[in-house]
C-alpha atoms as a PDB file:
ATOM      1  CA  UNK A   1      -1.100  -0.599  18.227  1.00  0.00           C
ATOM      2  CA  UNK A   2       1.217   2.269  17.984  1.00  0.00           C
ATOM      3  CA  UNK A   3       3.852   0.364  17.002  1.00  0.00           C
ATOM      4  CA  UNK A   4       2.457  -1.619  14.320  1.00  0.00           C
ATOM      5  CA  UNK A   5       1.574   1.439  13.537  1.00  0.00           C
ATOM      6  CA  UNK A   6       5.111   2.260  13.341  1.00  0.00           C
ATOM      7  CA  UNK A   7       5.976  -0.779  11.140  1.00  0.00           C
ATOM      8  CA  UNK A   8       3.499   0.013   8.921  1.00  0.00           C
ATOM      9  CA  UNK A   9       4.805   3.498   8.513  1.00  0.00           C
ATOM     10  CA  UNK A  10       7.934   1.956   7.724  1.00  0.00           C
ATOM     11  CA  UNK A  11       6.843  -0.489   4.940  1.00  0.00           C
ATOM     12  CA  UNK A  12       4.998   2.511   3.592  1.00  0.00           C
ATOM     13  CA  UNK A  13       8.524   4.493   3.209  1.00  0.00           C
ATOM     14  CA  UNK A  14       9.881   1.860   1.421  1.00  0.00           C
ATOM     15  CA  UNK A  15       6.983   1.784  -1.371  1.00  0.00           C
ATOM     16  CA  UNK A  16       4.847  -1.486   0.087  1.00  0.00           C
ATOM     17  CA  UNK A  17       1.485  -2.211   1.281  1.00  0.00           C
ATOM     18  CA  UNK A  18       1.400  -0.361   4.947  1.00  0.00           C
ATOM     19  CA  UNK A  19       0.800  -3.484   7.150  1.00  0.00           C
ATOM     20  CA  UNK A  20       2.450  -3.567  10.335  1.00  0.00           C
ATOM     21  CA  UNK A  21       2.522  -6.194  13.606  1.00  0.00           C
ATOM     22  CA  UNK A  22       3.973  -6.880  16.549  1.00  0.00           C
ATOM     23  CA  UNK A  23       3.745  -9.577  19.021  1.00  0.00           C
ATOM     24  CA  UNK A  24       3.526  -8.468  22.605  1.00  0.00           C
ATOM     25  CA  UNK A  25       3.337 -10.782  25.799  1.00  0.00           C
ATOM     26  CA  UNK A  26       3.718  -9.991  29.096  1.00  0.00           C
ATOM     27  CA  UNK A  27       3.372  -6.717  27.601  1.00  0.00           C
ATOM     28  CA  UNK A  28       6.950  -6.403  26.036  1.00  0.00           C
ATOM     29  CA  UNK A  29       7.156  -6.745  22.304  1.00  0.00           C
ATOM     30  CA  UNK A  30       8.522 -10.183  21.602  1.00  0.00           C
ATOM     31  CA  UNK A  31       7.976 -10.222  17.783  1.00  0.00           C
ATOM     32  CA  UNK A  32       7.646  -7.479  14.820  1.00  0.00           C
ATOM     33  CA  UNK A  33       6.669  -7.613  11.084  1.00  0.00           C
ATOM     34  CA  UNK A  34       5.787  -5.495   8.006  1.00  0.00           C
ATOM     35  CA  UNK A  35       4.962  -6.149   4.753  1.00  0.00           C
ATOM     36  CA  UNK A  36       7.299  -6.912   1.931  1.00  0.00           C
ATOM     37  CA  UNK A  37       6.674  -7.585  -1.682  1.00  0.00           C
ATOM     38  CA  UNK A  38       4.585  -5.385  -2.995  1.00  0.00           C
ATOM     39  CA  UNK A  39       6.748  -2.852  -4.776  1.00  0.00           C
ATOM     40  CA  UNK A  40       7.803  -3.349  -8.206  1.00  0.00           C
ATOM     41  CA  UNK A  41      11.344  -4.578  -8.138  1.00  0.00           C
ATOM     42  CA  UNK A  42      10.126  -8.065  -8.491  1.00  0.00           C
ATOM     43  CA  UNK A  43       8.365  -9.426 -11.890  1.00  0.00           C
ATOM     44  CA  UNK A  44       5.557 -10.472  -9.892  1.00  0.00           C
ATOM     45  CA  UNK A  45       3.896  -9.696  -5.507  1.00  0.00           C
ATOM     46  CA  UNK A  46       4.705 -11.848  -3.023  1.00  0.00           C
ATOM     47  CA  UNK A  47       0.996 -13.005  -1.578  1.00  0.00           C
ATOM     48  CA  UNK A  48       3.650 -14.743   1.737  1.00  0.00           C
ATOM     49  CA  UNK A  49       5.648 -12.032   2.864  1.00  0.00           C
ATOM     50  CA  UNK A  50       2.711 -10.654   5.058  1.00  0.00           C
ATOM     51  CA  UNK A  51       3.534  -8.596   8.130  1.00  0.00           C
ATOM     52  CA  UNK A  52       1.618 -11.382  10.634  1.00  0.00           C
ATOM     53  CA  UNK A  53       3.340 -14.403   9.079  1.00  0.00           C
ATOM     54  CA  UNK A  54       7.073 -12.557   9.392  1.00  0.00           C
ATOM     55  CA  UNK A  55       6.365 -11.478  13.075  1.00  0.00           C
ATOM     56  CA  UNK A  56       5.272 -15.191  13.825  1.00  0.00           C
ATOM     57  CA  UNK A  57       8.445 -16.478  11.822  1.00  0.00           C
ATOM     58  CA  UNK A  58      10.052 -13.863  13.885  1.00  0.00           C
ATOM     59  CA  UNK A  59       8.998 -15.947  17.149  1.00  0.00           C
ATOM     60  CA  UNK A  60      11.612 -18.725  16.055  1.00  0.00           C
ATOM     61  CA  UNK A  61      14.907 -16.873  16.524  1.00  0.00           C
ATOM     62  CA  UNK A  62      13.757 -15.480  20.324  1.00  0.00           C
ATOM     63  CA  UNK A  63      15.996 -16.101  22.928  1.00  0.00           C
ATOM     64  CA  UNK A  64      12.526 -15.275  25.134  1.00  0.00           C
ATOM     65  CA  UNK A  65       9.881 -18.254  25.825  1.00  0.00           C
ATOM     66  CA  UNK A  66       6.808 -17.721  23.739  1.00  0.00           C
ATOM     67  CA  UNK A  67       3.779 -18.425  25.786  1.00  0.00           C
ATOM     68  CA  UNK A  68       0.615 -17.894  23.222  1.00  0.00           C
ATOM     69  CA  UNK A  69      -1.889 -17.620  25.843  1.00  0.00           C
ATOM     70  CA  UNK A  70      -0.438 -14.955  27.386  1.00  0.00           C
ATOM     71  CA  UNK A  71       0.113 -13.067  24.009  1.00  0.00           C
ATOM     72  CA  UNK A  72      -1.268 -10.703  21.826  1.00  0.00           C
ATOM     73  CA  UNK A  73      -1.228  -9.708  17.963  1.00  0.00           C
ATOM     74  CA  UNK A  74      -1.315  -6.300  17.189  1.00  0.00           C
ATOM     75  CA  UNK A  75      -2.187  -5.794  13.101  1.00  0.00           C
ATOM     76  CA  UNK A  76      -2.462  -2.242  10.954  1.00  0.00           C
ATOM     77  CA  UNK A  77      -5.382  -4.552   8.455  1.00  0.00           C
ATOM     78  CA  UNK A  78      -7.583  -7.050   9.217  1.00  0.00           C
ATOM     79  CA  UNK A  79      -5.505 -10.607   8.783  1.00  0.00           C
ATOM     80  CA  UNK A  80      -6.064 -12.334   5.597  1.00  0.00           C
ATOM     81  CA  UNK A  81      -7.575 -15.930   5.830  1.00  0.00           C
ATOM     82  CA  UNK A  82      -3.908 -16.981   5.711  1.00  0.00           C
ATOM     83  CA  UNK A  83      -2.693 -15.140   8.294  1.00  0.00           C
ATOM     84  CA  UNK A  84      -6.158 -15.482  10.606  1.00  0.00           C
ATOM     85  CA  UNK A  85      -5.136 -19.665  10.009  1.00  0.00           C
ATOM     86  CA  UNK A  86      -1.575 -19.325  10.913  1.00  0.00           C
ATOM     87  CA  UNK A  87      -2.205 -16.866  14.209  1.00  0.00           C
ATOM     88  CA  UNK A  88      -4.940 -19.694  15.338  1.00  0.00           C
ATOM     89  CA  UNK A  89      -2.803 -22.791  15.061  1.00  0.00           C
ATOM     90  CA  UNK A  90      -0.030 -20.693  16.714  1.00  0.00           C
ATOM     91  CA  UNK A  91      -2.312 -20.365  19.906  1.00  0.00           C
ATOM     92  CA  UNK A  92      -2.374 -16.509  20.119  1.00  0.00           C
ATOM     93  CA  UNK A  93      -5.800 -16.256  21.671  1.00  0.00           C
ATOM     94  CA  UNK A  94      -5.851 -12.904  20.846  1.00  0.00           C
ATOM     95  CA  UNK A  95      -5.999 -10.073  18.199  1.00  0.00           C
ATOM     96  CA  UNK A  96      -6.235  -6.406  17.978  1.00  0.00           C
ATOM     97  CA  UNK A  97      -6.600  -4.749  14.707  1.00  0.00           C
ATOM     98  CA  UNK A  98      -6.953  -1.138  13.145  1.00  0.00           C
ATOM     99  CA  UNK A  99      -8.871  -1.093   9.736  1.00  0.00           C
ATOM    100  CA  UNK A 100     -10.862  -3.994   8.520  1.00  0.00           C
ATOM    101  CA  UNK A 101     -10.184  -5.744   4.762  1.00  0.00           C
ATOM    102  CA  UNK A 102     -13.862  -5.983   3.672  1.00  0.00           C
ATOM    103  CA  UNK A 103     -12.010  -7.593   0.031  1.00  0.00           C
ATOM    104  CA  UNK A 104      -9.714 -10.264   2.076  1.00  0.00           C
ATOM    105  CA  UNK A 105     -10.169 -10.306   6.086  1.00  0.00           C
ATOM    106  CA  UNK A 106     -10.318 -13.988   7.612  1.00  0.00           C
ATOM    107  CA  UNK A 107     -11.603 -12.983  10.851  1.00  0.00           C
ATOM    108  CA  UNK A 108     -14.698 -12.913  10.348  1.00  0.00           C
ATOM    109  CA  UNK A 109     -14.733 -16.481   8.960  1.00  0.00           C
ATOM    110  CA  UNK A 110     -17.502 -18.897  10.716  1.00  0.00           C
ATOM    111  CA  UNK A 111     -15.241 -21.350  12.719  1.00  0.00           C
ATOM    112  CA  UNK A 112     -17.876 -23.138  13.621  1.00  0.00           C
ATOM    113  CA  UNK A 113     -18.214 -24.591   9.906  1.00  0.00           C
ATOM    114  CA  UNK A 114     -14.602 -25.094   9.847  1.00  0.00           C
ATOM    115  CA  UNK A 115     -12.920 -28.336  10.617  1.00  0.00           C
ATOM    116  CA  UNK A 116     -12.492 -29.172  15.316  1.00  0.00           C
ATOM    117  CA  UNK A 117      -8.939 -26.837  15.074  1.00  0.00           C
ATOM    118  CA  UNK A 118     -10.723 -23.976  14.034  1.00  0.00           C
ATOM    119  CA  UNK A 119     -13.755 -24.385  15.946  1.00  0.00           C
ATOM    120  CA  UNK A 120     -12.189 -24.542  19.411  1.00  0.00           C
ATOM    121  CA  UNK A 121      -9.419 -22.030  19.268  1.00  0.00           C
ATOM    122  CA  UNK A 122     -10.955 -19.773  21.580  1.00  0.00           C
ATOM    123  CA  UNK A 123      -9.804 -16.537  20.097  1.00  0.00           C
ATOM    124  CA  UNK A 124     -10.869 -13.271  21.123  1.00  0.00           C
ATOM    125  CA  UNK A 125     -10.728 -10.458  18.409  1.00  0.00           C
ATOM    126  CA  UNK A 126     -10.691  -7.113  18.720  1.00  0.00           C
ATOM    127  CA  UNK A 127     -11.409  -4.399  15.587  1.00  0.00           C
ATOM    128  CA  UNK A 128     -11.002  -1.038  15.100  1.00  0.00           C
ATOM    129  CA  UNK A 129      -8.274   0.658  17.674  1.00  0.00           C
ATOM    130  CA  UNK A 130      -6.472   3.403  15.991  1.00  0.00           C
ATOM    131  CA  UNK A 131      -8.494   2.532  12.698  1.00  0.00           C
ATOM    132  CA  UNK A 132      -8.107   6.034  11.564  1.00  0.00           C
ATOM    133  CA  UNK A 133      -4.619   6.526  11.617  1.00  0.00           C
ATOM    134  CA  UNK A 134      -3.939   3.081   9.824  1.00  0.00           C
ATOM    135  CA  UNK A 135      -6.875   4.666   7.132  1.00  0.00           C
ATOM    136  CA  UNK A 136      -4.632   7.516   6.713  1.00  0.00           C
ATOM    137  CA  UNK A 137      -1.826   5.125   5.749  1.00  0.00           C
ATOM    138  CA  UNK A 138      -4.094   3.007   3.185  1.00  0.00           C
ATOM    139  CA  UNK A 139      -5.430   6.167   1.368  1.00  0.00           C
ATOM    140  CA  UNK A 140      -2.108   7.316   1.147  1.00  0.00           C
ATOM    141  CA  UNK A 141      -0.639   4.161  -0.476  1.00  0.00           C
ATOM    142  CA  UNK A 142      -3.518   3.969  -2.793  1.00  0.00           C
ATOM    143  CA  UNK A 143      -3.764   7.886  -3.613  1.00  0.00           C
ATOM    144  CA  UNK A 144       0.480   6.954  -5.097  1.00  0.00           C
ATOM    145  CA  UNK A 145       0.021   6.979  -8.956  1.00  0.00           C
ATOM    146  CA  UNK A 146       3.228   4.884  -8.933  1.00  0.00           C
ATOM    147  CA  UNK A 147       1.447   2.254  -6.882  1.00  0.00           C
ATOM    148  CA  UNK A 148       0.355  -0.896  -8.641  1.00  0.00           C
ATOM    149  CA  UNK A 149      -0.036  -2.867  -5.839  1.00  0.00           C
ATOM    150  CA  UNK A 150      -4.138  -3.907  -5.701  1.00  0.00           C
ATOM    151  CA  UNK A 151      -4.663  -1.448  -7.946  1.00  0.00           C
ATOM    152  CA  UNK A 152      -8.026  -0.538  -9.289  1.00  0.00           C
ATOM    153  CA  UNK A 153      -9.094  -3.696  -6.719  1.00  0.00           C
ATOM    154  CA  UNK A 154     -12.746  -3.126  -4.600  1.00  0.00           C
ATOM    155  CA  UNK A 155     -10.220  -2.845  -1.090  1.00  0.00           C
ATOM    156  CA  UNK A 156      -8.839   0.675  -2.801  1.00  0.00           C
ATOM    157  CA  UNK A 157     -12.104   1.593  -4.026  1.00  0.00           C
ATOM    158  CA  UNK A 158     -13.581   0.958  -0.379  1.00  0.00           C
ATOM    159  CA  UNK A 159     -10.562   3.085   1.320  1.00  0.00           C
ATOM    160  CA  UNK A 160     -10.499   5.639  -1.150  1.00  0.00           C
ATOM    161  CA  UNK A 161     -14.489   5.844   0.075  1.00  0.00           C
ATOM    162  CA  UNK A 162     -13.605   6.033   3.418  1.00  0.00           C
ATOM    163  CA  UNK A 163     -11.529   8.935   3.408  1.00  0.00           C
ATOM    164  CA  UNK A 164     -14.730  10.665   1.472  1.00  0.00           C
ATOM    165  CA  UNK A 165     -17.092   9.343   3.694  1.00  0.00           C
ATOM    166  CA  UNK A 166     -15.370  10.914   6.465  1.00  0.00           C
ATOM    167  CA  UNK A 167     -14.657  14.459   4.613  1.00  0.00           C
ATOM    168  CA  UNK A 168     -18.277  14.688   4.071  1.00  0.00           C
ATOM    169  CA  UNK A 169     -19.475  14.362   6.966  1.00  0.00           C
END
């Protein structure tokens, strides 16, 4: 998690959303990502360039061969539904994650109500490790008055709580 941790950090120097992932089998990295599209150089955000969906496009140029069982996705936020969908039919069987996204996380979707795919992907998810440090980067981003980026939205409201939550306690 460290190291998504790190490409989070990174996406945060440049001015976007601090998500960060890597791939790791066989524990070796195999696959990276952070988030890109969220800064205002562009007329609109790009809802694609997610840091799960780039380290899974990542997994196309490897020289290495991906084995998704043996896998693991390591994730700064809580995947979206999007990314959640993509990581299942890619056959990771597993995810680790640091902060939740109580505004847009997929994983806690019921796959049983969700067509056979879903149901029977077998995935094992794990929330929570290092959430604290990836809440530092969140709070951060949002506490940016230059930031536009889910701005005034009920996942900054609920960070910005966090981080008071935890002061007051």
């Amino acid at each position: 998690m460290g190291l998504a941790l790190e490409q989070a950090k990174k996406a945060f120097d440049r001015g976007e959303f601090p998500v960060g992932c890597v791939i790791v089998q066989d524990e070796k990295i195999i696959a990276s990502g952070a988030r890109q599209g969220t800064t205002q150089d562009k007329p609109f955000f790009s809802e694609i360039e997610h840091a799960e969906i780039r380290a899974l496009k990542y997994l196309e140029t490897i020289d290495a061969q991906f084995d998704p069982v043996k896998s693991v996705l390591f994730c700064t936020m809580e995947p979206c539904l999007m990314c959640f969908g993509a990581i299942i039919l890619s056959g990771i069987k597993k995810i680790v994650y640091a902060y939740e996204d109580p505004m847009g996380g997929g994983t806690t979707c019921d796959l049983k109500k969700l067509p056979f795919l879903y149901q029977k992907c077998g995935i094992d998810i794990v929330p929570g490790v290092l959430r604290q440090k990836s809440l530092d980067l969140f709070y951060n981003f949002f506490k940016k008055e230059d930031n536009l980026y889910w701005k005034n939205s009920y996942l900054e409201t609920y960070t910005l709580g966090q981080k008071k939550q935890r002061a007051s306690k």
